[in-house]
PDB file of N, CA and C in Angstrom:
ATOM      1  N   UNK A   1      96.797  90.427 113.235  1.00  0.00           N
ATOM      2  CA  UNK A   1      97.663  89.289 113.530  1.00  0.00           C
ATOM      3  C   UNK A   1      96.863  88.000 113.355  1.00  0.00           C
ATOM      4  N   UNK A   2      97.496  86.794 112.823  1.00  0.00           N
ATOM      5  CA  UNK A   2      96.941  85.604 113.166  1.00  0.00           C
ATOM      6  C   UNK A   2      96.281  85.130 113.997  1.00  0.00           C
ATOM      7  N   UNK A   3      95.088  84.367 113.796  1.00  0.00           N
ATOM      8  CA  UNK A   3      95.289  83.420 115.076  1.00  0.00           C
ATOM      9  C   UNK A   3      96.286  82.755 116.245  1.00  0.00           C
ATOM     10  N   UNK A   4      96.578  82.774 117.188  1.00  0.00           N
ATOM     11  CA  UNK A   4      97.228  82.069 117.974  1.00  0.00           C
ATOM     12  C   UNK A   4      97.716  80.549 117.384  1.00  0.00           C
ATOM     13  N   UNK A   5      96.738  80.083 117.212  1.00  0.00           N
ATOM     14  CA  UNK A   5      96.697  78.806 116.547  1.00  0.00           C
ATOM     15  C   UNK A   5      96.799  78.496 115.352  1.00  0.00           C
ATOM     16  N   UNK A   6      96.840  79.953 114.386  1.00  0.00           N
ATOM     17  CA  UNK A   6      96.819  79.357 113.405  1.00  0.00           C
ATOM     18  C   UNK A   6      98.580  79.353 112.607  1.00  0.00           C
ATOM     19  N   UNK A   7      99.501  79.729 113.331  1.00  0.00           N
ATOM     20  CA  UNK A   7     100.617  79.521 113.180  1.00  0.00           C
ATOM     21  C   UNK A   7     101.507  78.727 114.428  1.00  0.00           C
ATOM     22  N   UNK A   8     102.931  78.274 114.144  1.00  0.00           N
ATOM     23  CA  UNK A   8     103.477  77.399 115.150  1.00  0.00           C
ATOM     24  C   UNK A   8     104.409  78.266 116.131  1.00  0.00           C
ATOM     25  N   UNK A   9     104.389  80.244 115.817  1.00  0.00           N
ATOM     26  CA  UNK A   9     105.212  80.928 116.846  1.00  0.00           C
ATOM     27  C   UNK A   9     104.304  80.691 117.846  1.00  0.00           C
ATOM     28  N   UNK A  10     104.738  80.541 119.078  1.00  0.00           N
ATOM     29  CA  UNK A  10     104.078  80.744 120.212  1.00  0.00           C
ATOM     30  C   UNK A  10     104.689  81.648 120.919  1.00  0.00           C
ATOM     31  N   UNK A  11     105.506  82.700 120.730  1.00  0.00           N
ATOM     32  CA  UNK A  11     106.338  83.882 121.270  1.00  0.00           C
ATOM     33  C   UNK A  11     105.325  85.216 120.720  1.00  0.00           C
ATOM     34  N   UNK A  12     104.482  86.006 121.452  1.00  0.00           N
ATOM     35  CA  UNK A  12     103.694  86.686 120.798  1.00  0.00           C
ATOM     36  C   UNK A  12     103.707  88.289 122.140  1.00  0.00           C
ATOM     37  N   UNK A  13     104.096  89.318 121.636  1.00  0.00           N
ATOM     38  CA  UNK A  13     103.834  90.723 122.293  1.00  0.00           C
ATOM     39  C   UNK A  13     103.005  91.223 121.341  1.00  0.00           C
ATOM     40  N   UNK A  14     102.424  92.411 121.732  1.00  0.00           N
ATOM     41  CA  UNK A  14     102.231  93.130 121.079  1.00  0.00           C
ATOM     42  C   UNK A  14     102.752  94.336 121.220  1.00  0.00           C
ATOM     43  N   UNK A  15     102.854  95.426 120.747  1.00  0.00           N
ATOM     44  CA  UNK A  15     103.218  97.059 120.720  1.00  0.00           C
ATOM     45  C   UNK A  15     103.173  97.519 119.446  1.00  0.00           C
ATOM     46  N   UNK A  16     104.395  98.886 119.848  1.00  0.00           N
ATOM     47  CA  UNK A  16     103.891  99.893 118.578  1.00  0.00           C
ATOM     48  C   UNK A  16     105.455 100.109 117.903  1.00  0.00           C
ATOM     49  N   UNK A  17     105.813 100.333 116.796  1.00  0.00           N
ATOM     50  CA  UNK A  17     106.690 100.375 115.817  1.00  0.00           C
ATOM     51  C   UNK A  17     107.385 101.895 116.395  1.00  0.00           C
ATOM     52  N   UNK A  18     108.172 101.434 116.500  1.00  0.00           N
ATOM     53  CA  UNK A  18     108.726 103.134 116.922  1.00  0.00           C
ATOM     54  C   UNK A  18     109.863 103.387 115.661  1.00  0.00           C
ATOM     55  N   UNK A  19     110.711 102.432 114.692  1.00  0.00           N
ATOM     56  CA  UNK A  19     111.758 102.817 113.980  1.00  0.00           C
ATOM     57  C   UNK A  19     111.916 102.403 113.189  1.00  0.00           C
ATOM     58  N   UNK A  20     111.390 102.351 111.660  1.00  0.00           N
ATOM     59  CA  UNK A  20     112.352 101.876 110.960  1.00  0.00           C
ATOM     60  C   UNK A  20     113.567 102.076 109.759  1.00  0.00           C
ATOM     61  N   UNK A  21     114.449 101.424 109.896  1.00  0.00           N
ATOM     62  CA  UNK A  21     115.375 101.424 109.446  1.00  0.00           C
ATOM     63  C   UNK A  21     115.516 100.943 108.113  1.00  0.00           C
ATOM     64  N   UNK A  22     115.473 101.459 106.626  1.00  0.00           N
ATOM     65  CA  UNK A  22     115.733 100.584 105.462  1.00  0.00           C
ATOM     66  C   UNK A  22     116.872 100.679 105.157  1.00  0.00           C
ATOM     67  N   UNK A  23     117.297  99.102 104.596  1.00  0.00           N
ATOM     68  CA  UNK A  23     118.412  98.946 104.184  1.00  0.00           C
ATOM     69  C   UNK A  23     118.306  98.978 102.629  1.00  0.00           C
ATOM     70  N   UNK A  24     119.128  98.505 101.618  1.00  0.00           N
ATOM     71  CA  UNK A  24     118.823  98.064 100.347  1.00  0.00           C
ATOM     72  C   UNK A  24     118.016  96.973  99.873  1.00  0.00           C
ATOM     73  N   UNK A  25     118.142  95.987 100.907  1.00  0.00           N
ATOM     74  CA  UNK A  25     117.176  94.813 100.939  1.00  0.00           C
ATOM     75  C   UNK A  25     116.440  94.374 102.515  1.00  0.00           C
ATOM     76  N   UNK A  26     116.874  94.809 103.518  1.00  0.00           N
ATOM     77  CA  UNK A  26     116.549  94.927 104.379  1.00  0.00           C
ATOM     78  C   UNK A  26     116.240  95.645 105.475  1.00  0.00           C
ATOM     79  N   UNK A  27     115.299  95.675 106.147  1.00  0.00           N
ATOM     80  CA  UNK A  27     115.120  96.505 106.870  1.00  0.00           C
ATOM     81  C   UNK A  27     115.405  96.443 108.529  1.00  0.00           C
ATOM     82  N   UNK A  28     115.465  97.093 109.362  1.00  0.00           N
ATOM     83  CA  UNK A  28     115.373  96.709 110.902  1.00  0.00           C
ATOM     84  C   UNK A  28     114.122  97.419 111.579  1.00  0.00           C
ATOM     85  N   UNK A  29     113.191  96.899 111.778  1.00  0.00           N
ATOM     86  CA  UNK A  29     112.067  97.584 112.707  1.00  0.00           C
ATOM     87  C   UNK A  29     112.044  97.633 114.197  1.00  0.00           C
ATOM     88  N   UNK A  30     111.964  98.316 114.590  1.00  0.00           N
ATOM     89  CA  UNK A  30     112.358  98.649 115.864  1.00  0.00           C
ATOM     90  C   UNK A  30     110.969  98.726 116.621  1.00  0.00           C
ATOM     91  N   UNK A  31     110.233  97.977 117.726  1.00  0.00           N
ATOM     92  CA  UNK A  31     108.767  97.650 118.307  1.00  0.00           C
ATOM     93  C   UNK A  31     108.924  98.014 119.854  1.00  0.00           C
ATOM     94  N   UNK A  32     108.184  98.454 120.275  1.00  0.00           N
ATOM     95  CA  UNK A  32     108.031  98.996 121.882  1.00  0.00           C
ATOM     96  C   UNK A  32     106.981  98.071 122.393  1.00  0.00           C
ATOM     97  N   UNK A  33     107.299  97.459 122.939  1.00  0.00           N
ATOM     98  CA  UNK A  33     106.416  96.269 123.941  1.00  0.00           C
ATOM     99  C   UNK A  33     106.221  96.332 125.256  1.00  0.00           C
ATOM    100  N   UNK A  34     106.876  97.606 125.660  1.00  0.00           N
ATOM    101  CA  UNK A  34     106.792  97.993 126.706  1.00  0.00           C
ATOM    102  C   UNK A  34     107.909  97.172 127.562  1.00  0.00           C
ATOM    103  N   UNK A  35     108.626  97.112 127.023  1.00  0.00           N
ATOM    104  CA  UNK A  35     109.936  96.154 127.835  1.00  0.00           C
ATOM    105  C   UNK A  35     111.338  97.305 127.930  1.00  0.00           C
ATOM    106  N   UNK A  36     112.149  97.160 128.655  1.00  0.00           N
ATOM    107  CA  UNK A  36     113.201  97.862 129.086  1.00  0.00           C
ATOM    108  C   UNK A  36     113.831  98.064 127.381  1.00  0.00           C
ATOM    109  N   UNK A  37     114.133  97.724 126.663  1.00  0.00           N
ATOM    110  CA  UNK A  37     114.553  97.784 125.462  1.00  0.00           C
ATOM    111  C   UNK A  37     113.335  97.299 124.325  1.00  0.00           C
ATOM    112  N   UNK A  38     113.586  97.974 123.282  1.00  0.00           N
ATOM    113  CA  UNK A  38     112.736  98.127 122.059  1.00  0.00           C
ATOM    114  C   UNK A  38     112.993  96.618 121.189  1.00  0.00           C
ATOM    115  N   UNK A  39     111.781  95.845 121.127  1.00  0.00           N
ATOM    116  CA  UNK A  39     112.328  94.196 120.009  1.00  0.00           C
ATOM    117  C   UNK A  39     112.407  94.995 118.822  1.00  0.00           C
ATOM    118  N   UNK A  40     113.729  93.919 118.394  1.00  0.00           N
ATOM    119  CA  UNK A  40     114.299  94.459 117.432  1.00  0.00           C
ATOM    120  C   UNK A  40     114.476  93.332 116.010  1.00  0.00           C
ATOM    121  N   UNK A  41     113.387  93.878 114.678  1.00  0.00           N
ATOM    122  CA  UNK A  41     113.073  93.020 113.979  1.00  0.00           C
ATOM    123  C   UNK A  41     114.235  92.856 112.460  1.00  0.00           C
ATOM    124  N   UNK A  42     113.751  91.935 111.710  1.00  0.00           N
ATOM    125  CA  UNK A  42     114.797  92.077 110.858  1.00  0.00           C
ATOM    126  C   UNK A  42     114.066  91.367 109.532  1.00  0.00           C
ATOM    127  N   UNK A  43     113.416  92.164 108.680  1.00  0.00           N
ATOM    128  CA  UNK A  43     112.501  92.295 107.623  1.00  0.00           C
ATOM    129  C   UNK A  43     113.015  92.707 106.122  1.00  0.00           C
ATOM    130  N   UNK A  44     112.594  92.169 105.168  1.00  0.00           N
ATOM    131  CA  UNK A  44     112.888  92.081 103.878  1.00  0.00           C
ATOM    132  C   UNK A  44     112.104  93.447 103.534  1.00  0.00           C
ATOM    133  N   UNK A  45     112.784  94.889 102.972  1.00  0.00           N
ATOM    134  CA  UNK A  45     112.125  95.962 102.351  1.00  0.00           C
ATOM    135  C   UNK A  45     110.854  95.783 102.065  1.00  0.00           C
ATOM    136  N   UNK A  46     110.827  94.939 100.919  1.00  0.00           N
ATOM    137  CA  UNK A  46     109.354  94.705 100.374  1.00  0.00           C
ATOM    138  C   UNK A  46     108.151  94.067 101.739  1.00  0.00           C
ATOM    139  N   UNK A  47     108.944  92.571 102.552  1.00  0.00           N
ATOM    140  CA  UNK A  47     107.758  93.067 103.958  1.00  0.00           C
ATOM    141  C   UNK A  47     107.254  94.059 104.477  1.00  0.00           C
ATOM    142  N   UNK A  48     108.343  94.966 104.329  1.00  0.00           N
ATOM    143  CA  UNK A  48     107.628  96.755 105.847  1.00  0.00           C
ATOM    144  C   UNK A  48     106.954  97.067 104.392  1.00  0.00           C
ATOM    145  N   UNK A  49     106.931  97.264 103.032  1.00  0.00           N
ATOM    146  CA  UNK A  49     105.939  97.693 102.726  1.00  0.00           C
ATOM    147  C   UNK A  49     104.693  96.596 102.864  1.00  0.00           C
ATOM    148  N   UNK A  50     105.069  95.845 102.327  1.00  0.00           N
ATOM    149  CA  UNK A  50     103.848  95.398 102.086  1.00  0.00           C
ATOM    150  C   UNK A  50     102.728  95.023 103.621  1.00  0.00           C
ATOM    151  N   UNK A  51     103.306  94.925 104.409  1.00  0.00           N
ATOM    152  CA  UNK A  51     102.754  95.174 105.747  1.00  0.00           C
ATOM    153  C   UNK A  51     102.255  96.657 106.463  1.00  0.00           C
ATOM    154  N   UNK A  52     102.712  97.672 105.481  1.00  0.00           N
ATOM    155  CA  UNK A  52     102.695  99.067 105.727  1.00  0.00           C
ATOM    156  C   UNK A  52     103.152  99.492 107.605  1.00  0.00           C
ATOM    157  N   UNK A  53     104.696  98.836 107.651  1.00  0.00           N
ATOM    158  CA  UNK A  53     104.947  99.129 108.688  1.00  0.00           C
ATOM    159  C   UNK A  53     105.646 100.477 108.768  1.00  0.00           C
ATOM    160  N   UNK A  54     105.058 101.826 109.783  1.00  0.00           N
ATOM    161  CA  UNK A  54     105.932 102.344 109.607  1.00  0.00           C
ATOM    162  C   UNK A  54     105.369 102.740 111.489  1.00  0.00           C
ATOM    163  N   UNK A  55     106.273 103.726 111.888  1.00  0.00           N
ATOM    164  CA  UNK A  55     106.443 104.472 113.518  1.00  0.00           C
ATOM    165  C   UNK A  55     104.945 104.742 113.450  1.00  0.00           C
ATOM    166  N   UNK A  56     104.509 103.916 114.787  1.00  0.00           N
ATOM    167  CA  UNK A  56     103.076 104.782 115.327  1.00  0.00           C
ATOM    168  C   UNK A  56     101.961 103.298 114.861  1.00  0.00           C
ATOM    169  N   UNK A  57     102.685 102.159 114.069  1.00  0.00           N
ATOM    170  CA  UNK A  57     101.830 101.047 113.651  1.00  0.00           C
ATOM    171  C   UNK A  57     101.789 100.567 115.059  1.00  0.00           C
ATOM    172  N   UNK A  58     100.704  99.835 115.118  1.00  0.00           N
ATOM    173  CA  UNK A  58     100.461  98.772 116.389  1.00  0.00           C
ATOM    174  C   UNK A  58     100.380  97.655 115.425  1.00  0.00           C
ATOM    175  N   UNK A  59     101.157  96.830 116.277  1.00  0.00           N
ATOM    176  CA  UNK A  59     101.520  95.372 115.636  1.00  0.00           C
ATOM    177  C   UNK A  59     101.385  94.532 116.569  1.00  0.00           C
ATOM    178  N   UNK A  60     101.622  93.064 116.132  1.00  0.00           N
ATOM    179  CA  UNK A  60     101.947  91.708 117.091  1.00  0.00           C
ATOM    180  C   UNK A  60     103.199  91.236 116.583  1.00  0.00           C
ATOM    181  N   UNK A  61     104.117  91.153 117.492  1.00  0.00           N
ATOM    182  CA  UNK A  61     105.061  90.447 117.199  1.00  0.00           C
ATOM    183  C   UNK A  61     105.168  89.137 117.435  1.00  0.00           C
ATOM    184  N   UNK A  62     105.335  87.898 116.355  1.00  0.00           N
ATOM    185  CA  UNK A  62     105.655  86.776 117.225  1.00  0.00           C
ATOM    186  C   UNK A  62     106.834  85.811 116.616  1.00  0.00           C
ATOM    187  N   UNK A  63     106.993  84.846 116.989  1.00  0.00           N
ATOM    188  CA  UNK A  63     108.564  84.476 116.516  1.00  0.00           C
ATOM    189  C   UNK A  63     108.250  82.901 117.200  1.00  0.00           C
ATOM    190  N   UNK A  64     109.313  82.140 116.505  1.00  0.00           N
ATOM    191  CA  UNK A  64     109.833  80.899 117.562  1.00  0.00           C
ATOM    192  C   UNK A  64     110.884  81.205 117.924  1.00  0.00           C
ATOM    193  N   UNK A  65     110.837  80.429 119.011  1.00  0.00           N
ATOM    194  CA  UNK A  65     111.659  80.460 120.366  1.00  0.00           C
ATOM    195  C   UNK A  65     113.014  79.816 119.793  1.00  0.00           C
ATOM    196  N   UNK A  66     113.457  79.278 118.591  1.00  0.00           N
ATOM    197  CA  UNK A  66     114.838  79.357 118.294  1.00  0.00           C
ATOM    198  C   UNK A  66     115.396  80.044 117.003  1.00  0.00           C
ATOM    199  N   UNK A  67     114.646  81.069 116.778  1.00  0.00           N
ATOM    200  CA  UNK A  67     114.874  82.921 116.249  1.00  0.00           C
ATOM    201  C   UNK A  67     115.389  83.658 117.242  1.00  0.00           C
ATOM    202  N   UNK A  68     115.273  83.462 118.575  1.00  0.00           N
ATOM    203  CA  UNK A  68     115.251  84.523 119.717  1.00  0.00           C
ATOM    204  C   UNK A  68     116.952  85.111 119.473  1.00  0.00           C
ATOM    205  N   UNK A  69     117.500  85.613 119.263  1.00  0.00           N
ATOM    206  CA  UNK A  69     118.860  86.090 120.018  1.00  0.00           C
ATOM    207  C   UNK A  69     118.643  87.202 120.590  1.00  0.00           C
ATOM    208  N   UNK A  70     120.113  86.625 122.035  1.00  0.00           N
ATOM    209  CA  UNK A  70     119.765  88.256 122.613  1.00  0.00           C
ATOM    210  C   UNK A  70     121.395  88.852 123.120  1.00  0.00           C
ATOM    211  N   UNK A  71     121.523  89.892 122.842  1.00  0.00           N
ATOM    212  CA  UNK A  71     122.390  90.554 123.209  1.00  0.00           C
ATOM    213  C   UNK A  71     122.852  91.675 124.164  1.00  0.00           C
ATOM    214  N   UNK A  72     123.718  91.655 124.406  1.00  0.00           N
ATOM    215  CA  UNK A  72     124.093  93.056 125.506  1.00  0.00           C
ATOM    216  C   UNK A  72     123.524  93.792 125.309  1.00  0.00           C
ATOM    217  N   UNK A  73     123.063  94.636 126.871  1.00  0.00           N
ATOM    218  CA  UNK A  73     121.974  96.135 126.223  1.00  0.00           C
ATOM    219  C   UNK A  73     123.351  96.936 125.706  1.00  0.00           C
ATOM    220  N   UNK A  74     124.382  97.012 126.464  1.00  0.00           N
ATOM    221  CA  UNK A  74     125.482  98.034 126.085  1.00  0.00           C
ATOM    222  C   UNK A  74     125.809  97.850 124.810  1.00  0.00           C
ATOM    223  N   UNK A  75     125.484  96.431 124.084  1.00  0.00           N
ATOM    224  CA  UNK A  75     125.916  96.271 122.581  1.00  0.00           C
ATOM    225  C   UNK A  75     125.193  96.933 121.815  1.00  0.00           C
ATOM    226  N   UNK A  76     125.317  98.228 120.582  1.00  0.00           N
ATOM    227  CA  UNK A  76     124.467  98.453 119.874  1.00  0.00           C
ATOM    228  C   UNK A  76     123.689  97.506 118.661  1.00  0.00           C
ATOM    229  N   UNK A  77     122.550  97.104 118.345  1.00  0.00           N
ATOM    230  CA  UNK A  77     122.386  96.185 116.895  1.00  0.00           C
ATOM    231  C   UNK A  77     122.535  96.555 115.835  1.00  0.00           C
ATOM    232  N   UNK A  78     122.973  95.449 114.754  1.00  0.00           N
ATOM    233  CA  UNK A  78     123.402  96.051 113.532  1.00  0.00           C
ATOM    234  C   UNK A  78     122.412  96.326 112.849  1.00  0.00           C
TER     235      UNK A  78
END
């Protein structure tokens, strides 16, 4: 992962990749942070490769804070 500083997310977990999902152009990665529900990412095919994300990666997740959405746990994501 980056530096802290050397990008402007300041939203940063870390964990481990538990799912992913390819689409035709996109993918959904699914991250265990140890939180009641799994963060749930939303990546261009060619990113999870070229990042070689797959179940069992340890990653950092980080984001800005007006990327965040959040939804019902009862709602499934698309």
């Amino acid at each position: 992962a980056p530096d802290e500083d050397a990008t402007s997310a300041r939203n940063r977990l870390a964990g481990t990749v538990e799912s992913v999902e390819r689409g035709d152009a996109v993918a959904t990665v699914a991250v265990d942070a140890g939180l009641t529900t799994p963060l749930r990412a939303f990546l261009t095919v060619e990113s999870v490769r070229r990042l070689s994300l797959a179940p069992g990666a340890r990653v950092v997740a980080s984001w800005k804070a007006t990327a965040t959405r959040a939804t019902p746990a009862a709602v499934e994501p698309r």
